[in-house]
C-alpha atoms as a PDB file:
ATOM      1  CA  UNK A   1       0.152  -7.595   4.591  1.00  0.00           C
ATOM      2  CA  UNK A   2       4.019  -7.327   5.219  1.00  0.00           C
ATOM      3  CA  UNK A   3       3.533  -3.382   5.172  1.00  0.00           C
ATOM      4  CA  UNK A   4       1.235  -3.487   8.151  1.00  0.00           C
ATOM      5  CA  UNK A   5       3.187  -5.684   9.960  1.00  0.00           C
ATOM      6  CA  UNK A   6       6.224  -3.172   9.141  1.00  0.00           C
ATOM      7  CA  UNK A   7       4.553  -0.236  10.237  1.00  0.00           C
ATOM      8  CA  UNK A   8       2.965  -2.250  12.941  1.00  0.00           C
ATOM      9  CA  UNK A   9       6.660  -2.822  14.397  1.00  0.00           C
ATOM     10  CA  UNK A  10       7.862   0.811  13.406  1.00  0.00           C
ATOM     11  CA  UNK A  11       4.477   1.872  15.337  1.00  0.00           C
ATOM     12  CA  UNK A  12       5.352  -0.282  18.226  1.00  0.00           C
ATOM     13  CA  UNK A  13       8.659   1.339  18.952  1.00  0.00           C
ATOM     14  CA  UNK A  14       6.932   4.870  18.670  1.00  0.00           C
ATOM     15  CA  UNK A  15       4.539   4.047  21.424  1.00  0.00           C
ATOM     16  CA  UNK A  16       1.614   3.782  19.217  1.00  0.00           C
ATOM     17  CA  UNK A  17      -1.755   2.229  19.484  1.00  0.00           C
ATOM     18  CA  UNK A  18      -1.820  -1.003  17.695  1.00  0.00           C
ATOM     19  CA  UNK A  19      -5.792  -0.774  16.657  1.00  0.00           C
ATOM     20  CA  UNK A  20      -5.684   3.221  15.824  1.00  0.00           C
ATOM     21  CA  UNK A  21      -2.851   2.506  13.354  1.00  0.00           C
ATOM     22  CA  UNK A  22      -4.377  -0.763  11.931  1.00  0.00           C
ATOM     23  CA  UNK A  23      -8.190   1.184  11.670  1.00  0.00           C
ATOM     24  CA  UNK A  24      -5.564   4.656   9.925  1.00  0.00           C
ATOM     25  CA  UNK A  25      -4.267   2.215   7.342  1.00  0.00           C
ATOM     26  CA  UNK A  26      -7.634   0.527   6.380  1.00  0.00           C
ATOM     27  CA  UNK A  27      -9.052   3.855   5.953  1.00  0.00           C
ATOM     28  CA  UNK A  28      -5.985   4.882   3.084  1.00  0.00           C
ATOM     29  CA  UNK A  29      -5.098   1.394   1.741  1.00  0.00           C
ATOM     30  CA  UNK A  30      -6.558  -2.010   0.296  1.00  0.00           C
ATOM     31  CA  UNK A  31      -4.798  -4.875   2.310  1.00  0.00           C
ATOM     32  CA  UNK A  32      -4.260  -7.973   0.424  1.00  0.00           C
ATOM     33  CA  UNK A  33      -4.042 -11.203   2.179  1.00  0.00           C
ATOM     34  CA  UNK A  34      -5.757 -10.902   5.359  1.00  0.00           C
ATOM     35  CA  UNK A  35      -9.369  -8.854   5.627  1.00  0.00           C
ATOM     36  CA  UNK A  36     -10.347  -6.057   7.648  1.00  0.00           C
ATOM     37  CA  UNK A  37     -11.588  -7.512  10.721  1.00  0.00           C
ATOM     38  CA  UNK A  38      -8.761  -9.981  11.158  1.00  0.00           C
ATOM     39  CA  UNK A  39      -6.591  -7.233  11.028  1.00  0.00           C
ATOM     40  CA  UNK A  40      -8.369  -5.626  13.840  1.00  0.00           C
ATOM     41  CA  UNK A  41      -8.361  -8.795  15.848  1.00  0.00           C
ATOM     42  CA  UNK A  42      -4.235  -9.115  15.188  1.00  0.00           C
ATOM     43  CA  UNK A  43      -4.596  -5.143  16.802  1.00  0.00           C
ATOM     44  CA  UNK A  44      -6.834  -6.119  19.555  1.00  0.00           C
ATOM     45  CA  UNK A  45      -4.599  -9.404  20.473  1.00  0.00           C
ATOM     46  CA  UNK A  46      -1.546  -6.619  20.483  1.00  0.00           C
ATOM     47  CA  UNK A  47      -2.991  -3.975  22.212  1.00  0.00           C
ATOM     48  CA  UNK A  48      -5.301  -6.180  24.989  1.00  0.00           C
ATOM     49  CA  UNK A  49      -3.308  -9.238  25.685  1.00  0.00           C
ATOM     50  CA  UNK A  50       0.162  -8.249  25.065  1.00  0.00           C
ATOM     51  CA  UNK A  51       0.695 -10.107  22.448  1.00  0.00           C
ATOM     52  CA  UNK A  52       3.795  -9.804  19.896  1.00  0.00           C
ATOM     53  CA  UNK A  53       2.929  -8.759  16.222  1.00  0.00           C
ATOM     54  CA  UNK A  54       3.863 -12.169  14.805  1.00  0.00           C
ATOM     55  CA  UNK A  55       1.968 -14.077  17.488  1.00  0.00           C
ATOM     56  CA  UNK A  56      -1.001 -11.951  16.829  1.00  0.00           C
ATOM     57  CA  UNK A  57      -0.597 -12.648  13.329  1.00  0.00           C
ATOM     58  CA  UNK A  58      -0.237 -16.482  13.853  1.00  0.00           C
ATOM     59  CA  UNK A  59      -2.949 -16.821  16.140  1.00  0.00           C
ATOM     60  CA  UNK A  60      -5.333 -14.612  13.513  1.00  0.00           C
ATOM     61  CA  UNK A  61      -4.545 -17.056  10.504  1.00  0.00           C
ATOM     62  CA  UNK A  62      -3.736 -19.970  12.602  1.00  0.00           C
ATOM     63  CA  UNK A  63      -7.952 -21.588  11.941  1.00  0.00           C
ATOM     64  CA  UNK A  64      -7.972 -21.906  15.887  1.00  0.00           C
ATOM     65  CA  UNK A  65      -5.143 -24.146  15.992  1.00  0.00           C
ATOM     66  CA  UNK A  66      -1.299 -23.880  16.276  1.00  0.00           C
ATOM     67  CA  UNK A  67       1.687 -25.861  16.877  1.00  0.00           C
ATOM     68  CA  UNK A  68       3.938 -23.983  19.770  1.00  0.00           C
ATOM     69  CA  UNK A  69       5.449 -24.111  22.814  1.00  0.00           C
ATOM     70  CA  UNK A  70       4.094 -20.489  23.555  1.00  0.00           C
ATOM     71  CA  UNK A  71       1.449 -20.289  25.848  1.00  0.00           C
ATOM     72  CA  UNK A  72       0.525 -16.832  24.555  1.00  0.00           C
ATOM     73  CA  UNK A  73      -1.952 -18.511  22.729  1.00  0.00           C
ATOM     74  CA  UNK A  74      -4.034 -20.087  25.347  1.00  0.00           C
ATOM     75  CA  UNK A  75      -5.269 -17.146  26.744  1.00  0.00           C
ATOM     76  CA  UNK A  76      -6.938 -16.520  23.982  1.00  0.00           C
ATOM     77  CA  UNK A  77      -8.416 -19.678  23.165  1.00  0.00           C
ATOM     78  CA  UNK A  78      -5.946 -21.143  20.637  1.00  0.00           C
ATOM     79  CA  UNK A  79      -6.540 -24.962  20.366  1.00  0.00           C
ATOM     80  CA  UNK A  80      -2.118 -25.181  21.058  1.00  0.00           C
ATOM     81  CA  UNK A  81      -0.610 -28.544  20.356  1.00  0.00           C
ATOM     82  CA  UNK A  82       2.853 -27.755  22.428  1.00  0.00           C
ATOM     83  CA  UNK A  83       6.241 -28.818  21.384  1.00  0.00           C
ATOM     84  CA  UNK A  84       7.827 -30.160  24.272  1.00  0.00           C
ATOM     85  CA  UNK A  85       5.468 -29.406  27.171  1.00  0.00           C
END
């Protein structure tokens, strides 16, 4: 998992679509850690909402909810219990 979210932030800073490079790299390599379609949905939450990597990787493995003061993550429908709102 910490290669695709290195070549997810190489890929970022080449101008790259988020879900084409996530769907290239499923197609070449066995991820371990997170499965398929999650790491479509960290892609789409990228790509769609604006999201940064790690967000989109927090709010993927988060279960639906997630302690932050980013409000990222109610756009999306994370259940958020904020830190100092």
């Amino acid at each position: 998992m910490a290669t695709v979210i290195e070549l997810l932030i190489v890929g970022k800073r080449a101008g790259y679509n988020a879900t084409r490079l996530v769907q290239n790299v499923v197609l070449i390599a066995a991820i371990e850690g997170i499965s398929q379609d999650n790491l479509l949905l960290v892609a789409r939450y990228i790509d769609d909402y604006g999201m940064s990597i790690f967000d989109s990787f927090h709010a993927v493995l988060c279960n639906g909810e997630i302690l932050s003061s980013d409000h990222t993550y109610d756009a999306i429908g994370i259940q958020r219990i904020g830190l100092m709102d």
